[in-house]
PDB file of N, CA and C in Angstrom:
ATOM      1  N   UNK A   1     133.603  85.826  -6.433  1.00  0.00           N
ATOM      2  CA  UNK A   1     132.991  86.767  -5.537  1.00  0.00           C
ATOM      3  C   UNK A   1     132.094  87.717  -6.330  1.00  0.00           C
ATOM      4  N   UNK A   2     130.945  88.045  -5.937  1.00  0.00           N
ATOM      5  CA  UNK A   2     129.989  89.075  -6.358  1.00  0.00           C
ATOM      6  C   UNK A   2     130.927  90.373  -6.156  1.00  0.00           C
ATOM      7  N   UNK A   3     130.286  91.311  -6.678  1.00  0.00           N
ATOM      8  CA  UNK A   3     129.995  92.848  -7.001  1.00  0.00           C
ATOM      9  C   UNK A   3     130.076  93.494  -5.589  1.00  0.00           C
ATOM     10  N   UNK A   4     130.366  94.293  -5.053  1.00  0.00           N
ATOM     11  CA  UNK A   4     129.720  95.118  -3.974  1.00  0.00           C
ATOM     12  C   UNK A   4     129.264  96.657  -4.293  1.00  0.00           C
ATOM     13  N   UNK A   5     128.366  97.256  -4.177  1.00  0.00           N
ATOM     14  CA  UNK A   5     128.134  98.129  -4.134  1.00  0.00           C
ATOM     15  C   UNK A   5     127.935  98.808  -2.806  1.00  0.00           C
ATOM     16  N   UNK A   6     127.906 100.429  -2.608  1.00  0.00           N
ATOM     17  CA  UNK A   6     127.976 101.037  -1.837  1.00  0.00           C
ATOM     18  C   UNK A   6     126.453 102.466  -2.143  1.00  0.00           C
ATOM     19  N   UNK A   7     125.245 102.372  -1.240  1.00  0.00           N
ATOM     20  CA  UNK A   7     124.405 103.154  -1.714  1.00  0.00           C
ATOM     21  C   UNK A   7     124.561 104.638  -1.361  1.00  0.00           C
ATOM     22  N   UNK A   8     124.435 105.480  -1.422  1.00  0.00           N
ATOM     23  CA  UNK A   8     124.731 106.572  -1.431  1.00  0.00           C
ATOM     24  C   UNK A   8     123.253 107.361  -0.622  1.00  0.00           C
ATOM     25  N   UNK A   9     123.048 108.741  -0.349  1.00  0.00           N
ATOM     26  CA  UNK A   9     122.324 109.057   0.137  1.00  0.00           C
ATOM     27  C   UNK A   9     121.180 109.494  -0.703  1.00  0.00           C
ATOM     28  N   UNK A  10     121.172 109.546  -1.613  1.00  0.00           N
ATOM     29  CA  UNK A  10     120.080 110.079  -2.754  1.00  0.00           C
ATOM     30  C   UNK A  10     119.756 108.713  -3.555  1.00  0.00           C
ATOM     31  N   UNK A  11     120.140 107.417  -2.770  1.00  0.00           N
ATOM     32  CA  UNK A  11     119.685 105.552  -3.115  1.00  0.00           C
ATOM     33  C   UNK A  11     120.985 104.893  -4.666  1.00  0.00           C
ATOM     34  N   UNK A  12     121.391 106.384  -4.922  1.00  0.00           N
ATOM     35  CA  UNK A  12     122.420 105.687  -6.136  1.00  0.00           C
ATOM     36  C   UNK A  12     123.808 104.564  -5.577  1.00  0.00           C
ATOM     37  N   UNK A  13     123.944 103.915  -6.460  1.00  0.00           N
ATOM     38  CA  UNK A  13     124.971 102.967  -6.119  1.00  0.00           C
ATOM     39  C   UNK A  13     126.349 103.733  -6.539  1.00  0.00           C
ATOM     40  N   UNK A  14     127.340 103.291  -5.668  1.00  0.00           N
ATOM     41  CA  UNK A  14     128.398 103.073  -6.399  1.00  0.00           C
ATOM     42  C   UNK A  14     129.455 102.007  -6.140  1.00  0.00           C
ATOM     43  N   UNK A  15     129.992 101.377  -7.415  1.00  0.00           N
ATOM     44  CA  UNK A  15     130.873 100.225  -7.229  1.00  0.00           C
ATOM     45  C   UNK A  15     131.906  99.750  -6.230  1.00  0.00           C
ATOM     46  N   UNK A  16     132.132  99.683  -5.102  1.00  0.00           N
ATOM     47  CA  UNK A  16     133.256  99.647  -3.865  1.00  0.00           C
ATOM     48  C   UNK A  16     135.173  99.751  -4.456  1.00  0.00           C
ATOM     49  N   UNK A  17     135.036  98.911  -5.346  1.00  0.00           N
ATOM     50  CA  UNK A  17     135.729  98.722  -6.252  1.00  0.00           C
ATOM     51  C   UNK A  17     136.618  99.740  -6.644  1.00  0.00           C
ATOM     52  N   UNK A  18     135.553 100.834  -7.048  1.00  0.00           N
ATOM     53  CA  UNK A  18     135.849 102.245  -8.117  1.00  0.00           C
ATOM     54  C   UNK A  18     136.085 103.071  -7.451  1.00  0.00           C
ATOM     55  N   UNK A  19     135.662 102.679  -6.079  1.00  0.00           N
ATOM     56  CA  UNK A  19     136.212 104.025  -4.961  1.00  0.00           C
ATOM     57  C   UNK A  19     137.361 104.339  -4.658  1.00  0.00           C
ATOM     58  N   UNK A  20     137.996 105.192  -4.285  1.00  0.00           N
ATOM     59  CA  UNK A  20     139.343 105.738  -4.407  1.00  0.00           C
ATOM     60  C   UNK A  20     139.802 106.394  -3.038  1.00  0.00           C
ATOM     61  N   UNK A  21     138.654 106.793  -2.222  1.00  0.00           N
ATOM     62  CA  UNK A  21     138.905 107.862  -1.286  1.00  0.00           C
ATOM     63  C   UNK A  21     137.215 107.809  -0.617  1.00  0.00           C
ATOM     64  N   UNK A  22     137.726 107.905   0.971  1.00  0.00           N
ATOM     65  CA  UNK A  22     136.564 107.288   1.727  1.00  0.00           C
ATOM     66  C   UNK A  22     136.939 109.043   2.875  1.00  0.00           C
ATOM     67  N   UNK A  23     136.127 109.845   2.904  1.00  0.00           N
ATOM     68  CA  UNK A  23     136.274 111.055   3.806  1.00  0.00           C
ATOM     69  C   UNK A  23     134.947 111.670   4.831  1.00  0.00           C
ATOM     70  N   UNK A  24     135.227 112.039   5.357  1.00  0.00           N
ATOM     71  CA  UNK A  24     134.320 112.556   6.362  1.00  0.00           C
ATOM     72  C   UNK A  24     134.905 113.708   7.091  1.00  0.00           C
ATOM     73  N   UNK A  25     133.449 114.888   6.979  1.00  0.00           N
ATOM     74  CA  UNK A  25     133.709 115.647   7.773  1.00  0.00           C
ATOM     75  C   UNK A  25     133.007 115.976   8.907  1.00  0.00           C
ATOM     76  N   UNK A  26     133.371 116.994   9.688  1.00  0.00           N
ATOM     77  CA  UNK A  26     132.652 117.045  11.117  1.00  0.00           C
ATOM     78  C   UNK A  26     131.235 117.962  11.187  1.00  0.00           C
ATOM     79  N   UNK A  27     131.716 118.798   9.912  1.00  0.00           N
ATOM     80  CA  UNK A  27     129.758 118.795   9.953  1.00  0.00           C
ATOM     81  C   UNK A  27     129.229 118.858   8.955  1.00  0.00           C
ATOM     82  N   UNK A  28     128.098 118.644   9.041  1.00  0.00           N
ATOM     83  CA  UNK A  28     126.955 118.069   7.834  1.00  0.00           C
ATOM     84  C   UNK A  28     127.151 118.676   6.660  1.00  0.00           C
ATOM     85  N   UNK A  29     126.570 118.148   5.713  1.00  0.00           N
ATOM     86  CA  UNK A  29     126.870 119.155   4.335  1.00  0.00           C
ATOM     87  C   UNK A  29     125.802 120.346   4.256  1.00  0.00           C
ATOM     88  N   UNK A  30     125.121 120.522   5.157  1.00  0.00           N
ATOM     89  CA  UNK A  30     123.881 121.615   5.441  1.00  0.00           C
ATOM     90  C   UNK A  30     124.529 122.311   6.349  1.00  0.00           C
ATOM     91  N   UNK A  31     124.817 122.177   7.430  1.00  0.00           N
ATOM     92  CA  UNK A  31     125.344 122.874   8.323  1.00  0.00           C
ATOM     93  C   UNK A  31     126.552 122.300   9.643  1.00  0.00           C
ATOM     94  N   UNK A  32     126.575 123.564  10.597  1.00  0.00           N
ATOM     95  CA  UNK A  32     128.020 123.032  11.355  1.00  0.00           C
ATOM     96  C   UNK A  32     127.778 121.970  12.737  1.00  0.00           C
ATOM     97  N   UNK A  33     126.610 120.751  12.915  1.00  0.00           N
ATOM     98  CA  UNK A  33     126.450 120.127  13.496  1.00  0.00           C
ATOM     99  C   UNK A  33     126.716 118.703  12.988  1.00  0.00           C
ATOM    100  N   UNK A  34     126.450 117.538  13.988  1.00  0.00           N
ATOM    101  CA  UNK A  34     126.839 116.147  13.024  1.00  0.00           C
ATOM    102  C   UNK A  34     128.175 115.913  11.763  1.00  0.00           C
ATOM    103  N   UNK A  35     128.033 115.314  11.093  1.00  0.00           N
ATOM    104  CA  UNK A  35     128.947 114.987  10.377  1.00  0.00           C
ATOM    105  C   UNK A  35     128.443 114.359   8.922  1.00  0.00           C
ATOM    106  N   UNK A  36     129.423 114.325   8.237  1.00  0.00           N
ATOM    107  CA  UNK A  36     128.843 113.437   6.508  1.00  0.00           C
ATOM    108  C   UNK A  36     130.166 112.477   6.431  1.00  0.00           C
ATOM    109  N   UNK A  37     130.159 111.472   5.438  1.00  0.00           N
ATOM    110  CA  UNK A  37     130.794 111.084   5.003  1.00  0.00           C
ATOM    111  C   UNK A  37     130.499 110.219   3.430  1.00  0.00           C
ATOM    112  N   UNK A  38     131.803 111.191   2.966  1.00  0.00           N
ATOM    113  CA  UNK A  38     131.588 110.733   1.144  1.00  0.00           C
ATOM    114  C   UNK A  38     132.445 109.710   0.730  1.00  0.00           C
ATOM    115  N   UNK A  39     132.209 109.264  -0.589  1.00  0.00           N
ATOM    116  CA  UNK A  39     133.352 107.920  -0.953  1.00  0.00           C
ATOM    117  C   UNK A  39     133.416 109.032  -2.908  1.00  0.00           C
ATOM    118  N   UNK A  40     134.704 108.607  -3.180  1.00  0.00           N
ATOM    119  CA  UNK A  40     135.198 109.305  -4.410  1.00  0.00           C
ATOM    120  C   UNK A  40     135.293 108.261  -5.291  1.00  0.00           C
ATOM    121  N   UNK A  41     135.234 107.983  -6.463  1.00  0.00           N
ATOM    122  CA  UNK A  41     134.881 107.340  -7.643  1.00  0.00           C
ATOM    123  C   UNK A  41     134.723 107.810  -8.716  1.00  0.00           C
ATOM    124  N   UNK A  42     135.832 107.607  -9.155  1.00  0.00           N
ATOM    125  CA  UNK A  42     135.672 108.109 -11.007  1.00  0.00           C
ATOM    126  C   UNK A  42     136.050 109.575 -10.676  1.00  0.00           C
ATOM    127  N   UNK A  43     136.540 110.760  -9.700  1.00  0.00           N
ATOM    128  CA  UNK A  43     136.958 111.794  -9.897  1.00  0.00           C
ATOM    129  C   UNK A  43     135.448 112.539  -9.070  1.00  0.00           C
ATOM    130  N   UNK A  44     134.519 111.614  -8.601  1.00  0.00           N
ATOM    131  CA  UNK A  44     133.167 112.688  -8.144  1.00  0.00           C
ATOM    132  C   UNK A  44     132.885 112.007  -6.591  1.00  0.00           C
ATOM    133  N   UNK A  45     132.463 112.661  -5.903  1.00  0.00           N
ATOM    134  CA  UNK A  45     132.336 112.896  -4.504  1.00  0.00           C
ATOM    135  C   UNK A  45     130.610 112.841  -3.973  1.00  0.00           C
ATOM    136  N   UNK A  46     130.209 110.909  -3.446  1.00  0.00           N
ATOM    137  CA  UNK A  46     129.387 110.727  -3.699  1.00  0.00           C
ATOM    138  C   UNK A  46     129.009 111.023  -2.016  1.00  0.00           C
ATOM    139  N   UNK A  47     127.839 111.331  -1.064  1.00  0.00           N
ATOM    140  CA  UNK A  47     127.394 111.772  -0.228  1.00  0.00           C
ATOM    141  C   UNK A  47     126.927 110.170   0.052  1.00  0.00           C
ATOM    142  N   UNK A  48     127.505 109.816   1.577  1.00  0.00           N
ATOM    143  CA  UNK A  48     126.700 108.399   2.138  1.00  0.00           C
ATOM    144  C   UNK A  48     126.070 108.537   3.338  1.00  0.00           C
ATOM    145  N   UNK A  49     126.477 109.573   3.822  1.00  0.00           N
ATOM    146  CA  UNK A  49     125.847 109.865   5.269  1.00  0.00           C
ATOM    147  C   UNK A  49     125.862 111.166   5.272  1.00  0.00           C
ATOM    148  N   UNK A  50     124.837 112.070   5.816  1.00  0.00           N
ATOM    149  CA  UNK A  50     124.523 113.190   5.880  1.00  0.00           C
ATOM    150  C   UNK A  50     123.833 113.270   7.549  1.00  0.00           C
ATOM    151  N   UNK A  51     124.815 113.763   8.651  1.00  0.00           N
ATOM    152  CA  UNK A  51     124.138 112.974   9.313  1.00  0.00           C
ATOM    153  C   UNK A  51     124.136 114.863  10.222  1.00  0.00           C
ATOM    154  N   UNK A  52     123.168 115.454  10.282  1.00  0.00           N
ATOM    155  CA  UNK A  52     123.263 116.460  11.252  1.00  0.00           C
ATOM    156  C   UNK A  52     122.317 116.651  12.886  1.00  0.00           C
ATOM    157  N   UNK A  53     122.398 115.259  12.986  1.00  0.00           N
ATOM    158  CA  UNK A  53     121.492 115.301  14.298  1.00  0.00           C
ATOM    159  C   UNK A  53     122.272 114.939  15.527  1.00  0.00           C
ATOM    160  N   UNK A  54     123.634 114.573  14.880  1.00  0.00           N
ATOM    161  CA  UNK A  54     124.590 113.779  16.162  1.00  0.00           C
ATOM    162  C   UNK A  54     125.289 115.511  16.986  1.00  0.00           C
ATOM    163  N   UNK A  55     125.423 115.969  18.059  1.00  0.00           N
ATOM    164  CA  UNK A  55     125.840 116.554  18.996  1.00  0.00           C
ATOM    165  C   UNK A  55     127.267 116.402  19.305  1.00  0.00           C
ATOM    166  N   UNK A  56     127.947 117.698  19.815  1.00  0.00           N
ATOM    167  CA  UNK A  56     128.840 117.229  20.610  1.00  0.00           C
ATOM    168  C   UNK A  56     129.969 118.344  19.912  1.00  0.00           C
ATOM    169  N   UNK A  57     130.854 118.201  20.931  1.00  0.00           N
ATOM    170  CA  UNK A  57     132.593 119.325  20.390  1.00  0.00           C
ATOM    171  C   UNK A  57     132.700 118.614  19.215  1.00  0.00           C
ATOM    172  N   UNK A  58     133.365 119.170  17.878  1.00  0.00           N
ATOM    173  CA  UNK A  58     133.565 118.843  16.329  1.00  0.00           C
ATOM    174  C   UNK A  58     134.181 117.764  16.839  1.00  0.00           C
ATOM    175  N   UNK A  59     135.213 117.586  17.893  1.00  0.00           N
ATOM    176  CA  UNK A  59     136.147 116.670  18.231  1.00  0.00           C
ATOM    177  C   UNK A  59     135.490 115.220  18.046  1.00  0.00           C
ATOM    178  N   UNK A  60     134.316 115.241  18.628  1.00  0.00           N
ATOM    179  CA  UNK A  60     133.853 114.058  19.118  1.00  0.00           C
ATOM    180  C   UNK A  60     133.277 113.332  17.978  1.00  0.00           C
ATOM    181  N   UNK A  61     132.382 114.946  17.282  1.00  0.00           N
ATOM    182  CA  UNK A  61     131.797 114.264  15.988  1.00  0.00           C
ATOM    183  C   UNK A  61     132.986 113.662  15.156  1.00  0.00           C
ATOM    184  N   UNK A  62     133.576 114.210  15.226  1.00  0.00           N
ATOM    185  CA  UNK A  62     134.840 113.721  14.099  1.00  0.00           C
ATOM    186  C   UNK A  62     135.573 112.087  14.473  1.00  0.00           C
ATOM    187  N   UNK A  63     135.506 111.950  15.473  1.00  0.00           N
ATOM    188  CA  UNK A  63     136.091 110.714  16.596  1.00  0.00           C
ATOM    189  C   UNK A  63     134.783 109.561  15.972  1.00  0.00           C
ATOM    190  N   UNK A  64     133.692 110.160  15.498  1.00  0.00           N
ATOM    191  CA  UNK A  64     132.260 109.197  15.446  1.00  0.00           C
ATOM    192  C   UNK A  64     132.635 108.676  14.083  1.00  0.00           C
ATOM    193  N   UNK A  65     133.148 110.179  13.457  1.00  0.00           N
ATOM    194  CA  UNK A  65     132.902 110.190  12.026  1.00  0.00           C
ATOM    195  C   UNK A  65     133.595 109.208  11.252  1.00  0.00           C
ATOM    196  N   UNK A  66     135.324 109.243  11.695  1.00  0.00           N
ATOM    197  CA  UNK A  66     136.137 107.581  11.691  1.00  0.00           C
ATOM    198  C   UNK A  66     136.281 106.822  11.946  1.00  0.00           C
ATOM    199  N   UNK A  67     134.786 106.508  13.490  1.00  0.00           N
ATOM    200  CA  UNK A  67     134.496 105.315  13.572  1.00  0.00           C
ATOM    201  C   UNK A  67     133.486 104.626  12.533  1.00  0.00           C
ATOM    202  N   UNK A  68     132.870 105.433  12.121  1.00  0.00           N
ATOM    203  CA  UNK A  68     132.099 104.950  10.884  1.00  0.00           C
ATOM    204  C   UNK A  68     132.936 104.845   9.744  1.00  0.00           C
ATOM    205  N   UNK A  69     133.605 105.374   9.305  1.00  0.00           N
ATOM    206  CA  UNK A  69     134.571 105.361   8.265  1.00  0.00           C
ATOM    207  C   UNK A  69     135.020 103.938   8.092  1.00  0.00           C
ATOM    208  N   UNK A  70     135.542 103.405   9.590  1.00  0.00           N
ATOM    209  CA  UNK A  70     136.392 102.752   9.657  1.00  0.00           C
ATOM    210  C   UNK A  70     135.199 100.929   9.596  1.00  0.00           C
ATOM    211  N   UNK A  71     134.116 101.439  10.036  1.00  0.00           N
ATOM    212  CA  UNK A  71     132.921 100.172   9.918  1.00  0.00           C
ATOM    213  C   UNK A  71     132.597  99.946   8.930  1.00  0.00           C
ATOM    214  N   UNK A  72     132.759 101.277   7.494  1.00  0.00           N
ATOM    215  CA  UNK A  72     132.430 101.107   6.156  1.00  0.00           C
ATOM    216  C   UNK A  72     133.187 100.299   5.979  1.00  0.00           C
ATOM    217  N   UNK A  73     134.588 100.316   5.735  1.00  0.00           N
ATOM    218  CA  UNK A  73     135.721  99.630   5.199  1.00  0.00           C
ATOM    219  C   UNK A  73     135.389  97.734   5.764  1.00  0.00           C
ATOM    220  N   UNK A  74     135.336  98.112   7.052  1.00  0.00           N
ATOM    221  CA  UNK A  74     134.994  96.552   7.277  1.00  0.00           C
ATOM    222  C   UNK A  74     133.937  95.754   7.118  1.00  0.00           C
ATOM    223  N   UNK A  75     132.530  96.533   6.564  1.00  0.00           N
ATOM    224  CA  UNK A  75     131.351  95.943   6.152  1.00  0.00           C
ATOM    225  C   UNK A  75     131.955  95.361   4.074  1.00  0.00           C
ATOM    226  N   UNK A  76     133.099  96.561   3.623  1.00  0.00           N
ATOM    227  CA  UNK A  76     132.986  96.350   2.449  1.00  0.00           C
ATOM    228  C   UNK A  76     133.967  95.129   2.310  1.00  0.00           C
ATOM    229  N   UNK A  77     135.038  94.545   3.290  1.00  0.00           N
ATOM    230  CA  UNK A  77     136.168  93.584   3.615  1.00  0.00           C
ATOM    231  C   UNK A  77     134.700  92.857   3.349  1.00  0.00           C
ATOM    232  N   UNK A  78     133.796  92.493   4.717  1.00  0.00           N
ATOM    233  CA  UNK A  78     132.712  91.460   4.724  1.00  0.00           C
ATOM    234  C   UNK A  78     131.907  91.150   3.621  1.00  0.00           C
ATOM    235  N   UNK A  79     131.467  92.156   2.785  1.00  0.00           N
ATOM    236  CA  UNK A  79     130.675  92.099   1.381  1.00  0.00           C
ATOM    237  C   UNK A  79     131.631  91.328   0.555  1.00  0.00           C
ATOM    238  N   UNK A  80     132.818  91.350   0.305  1.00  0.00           N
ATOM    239  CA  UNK A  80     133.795  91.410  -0.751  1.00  0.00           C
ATOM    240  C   UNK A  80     133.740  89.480  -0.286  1.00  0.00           C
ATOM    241  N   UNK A  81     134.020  88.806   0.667  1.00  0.00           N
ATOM    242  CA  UNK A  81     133.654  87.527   1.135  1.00  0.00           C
ATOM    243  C   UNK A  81     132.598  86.664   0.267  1.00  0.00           C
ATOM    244  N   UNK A  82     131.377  87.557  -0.008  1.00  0.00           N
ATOM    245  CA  UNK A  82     130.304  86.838  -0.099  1.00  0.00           C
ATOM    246  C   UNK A  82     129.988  86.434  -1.577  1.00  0.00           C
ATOM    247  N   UNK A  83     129.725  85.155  -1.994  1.00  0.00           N
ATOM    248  CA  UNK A  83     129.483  84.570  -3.224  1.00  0.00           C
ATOM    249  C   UNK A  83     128.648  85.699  -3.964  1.00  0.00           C
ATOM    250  N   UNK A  84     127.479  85.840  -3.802  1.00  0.00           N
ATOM    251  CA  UNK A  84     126.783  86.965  -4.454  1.00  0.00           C
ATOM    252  C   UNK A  84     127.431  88.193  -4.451  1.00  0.00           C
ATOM    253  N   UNK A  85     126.247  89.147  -4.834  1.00  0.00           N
ATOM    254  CA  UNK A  85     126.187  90.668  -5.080  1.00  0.00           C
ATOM    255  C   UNK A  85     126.100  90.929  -4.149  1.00  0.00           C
ATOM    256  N   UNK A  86     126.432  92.568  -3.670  1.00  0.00           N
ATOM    257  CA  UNK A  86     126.149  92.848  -2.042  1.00  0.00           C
ATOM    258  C   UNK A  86     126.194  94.203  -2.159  1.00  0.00           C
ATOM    259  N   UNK A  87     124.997  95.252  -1.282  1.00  0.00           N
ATOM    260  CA  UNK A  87     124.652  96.198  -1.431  1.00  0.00           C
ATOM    261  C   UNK A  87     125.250  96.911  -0.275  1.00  0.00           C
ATOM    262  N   UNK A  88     125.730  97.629   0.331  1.00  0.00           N
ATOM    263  CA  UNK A  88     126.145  98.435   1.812  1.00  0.00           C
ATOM    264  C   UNK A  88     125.258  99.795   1.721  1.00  0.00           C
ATOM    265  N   UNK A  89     124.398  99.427   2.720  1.00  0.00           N
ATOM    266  CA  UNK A  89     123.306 100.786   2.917  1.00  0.00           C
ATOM    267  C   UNK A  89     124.202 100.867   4.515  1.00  0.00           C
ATOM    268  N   UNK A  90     123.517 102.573   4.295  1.00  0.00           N
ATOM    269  CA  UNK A  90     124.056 103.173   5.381  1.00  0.00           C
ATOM    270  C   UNK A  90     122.139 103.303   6.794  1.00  0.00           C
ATOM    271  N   UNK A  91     122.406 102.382   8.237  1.00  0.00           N
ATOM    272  CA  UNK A  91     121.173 102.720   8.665  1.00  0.00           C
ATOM    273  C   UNK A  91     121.398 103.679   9.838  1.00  0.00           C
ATOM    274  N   UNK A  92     120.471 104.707   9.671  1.00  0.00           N
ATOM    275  CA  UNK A  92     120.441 105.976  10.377  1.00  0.00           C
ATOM    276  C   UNK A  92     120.093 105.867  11.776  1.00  0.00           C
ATOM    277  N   UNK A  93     118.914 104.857  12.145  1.00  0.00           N
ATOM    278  CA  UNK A  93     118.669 104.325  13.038  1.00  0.00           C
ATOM    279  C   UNK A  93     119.446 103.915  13.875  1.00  0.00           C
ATOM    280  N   UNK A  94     120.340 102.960  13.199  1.00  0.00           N
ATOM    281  CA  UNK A  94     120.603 102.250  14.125  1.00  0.00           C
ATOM    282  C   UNK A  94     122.684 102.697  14.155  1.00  0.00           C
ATOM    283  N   UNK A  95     122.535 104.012  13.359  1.00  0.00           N
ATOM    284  CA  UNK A  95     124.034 103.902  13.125  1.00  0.00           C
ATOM    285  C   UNK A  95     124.881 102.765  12.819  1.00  0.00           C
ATOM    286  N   UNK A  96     124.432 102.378  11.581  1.00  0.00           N
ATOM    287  CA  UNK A  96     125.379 101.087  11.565  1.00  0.00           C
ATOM    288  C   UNK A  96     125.175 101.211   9.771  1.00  0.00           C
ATOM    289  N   UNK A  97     125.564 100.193   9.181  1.00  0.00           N
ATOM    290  CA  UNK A  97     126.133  99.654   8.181  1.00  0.00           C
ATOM    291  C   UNK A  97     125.314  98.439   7.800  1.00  0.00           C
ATOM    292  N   UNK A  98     124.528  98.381   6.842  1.00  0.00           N
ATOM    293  CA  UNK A  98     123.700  97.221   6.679  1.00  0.00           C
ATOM    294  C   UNK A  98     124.304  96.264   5.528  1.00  0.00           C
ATOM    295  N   UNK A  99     124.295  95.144   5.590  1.00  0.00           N
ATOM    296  CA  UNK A  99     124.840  94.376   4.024  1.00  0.00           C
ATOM    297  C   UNK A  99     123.548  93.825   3.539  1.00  0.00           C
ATOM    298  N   UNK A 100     122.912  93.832   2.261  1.00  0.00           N
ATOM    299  CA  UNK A 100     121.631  93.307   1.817  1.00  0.00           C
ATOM    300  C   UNK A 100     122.066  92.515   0.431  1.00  0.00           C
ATOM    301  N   UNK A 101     121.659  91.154   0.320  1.00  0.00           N
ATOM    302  CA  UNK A 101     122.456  90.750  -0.934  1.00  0.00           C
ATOM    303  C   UNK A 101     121.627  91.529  -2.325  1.00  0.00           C
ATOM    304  N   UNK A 102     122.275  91.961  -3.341  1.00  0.00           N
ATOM    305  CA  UNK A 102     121.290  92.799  -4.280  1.00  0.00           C
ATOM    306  C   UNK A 102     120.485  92.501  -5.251  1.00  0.00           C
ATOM    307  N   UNK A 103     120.018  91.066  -5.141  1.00  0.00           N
ATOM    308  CA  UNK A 103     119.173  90.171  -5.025  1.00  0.00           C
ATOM    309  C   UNK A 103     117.402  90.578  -4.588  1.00  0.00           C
ATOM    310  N   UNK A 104     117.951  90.557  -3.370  1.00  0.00           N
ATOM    311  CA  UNK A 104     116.822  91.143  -2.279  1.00  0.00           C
ATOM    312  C   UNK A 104     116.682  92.354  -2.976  1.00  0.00           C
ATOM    313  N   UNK A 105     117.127  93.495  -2.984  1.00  0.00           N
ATOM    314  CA  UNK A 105     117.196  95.047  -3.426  1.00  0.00           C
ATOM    315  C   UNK A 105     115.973  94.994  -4.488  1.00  0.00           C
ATOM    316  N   UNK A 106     116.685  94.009  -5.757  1.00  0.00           N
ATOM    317  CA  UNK A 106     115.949  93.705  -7.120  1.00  0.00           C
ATOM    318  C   UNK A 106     114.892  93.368  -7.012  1.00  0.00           C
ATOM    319  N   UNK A 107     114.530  92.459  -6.147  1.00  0.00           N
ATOM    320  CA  UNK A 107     113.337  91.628  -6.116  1.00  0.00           C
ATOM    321  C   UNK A 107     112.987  90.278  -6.595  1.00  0.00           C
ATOM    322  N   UNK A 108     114.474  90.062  -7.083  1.00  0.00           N
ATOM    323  CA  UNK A 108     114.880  88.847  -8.334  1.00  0.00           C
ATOM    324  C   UNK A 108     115.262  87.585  -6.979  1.00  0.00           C
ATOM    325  N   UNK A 109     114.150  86.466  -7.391  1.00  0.00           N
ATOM    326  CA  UNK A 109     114.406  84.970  -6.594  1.00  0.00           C
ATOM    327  C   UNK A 109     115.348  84.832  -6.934  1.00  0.00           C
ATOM    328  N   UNK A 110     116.577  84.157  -6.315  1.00  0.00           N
ATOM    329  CA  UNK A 110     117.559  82.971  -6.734  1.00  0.00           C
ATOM    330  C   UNK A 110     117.280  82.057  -5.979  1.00  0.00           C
ATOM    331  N   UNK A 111     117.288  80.994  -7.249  1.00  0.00           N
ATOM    332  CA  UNK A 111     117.213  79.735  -6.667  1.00  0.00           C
ATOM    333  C   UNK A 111     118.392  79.479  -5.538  1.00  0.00           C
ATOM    334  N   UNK A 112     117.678  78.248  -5.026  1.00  0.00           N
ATOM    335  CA  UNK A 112     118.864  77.853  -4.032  1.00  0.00           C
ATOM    336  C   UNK A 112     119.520  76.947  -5.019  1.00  0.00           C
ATOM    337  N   UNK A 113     120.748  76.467  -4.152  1.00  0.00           N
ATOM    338  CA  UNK A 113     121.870  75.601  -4.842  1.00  0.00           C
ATOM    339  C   UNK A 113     121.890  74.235  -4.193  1.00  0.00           C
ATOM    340  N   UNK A 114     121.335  73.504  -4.560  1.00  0.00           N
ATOM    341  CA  UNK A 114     120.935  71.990  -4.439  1.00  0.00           C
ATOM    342  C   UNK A 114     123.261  71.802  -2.909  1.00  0.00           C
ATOM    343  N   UNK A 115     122.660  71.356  -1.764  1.00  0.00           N
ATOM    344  CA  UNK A 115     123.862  70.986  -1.039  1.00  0.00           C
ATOM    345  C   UNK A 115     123.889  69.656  -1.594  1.00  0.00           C
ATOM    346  N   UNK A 116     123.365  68.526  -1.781  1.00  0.00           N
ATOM    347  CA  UNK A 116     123.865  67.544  -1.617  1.00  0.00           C
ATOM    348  C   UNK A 116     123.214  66.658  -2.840  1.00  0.00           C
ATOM    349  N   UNK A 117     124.007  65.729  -3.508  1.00  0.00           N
ATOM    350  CA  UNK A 117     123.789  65.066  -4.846  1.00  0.00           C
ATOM    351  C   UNK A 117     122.638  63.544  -4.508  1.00  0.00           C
ATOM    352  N   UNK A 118     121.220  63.694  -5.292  1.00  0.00           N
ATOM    353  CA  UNK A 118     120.528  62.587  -4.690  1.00  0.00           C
ATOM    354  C   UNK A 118     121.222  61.587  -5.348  1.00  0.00           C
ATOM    355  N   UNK A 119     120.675  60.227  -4.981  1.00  0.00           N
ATOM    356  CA  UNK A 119     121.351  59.067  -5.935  1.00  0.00           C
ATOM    357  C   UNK A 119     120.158  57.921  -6.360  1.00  0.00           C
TER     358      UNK A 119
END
């Protein structure tokens, strides 16, 4: 199995692996609307979502905030599957969780892998 990484909000990676602690709070790291959520690694507290445009009682944001929590974990189950490297960006758009192999990211071709033996 490849690598997974996890991108962070300022584009840095960090290893899925090395993470320790996956948290979110109900409001932004700017102010008391929306929500963030960080992943911990190595003892430091990396920012993946900074999200202060989402509305609503803290309740709700917070109800959003571990539903995302809980989509990280299962995008990084899905990455952890895949033969290659695998990147988990966070998309703002579309609120969701993107997997990109880190391949693509690089810009680096891989060949394909021949399926079937000629004779």
């Amino acid at each position: 199995m490849g690598d997974v990484w996890i991108r962070t909000i300022s584009h840095s990676l960090v290893r899925a692996d090395r993470v320790t602690e996956i948290a979110s709070s109900r409001g932004s790291v700017h102010e008391e609307r929306g929500y963030s959520i960080k992943a911990v690694a190595g003892g430091k507290a990396y920012i993946l979502v900074d999200n202060s445009d989402l509305e609503g009682s803290a309740n709700a944001r917070f109800g959003h905030a571990s539903r995302m929590q809980a989509a990280l974990l299962l995008a990084v189950d899905a990455a952890s599957t895949v033969p290659e490297s695998m990147v988990i960006s966070y998309e703002q758009d579309g609120e969701r969780w993107i997997l990109t192999p880190a391949s693509d990211i690089a810009g680096v071709s891989v060949p394909a892998t021949a399926t079937a033996k000629g004779t």
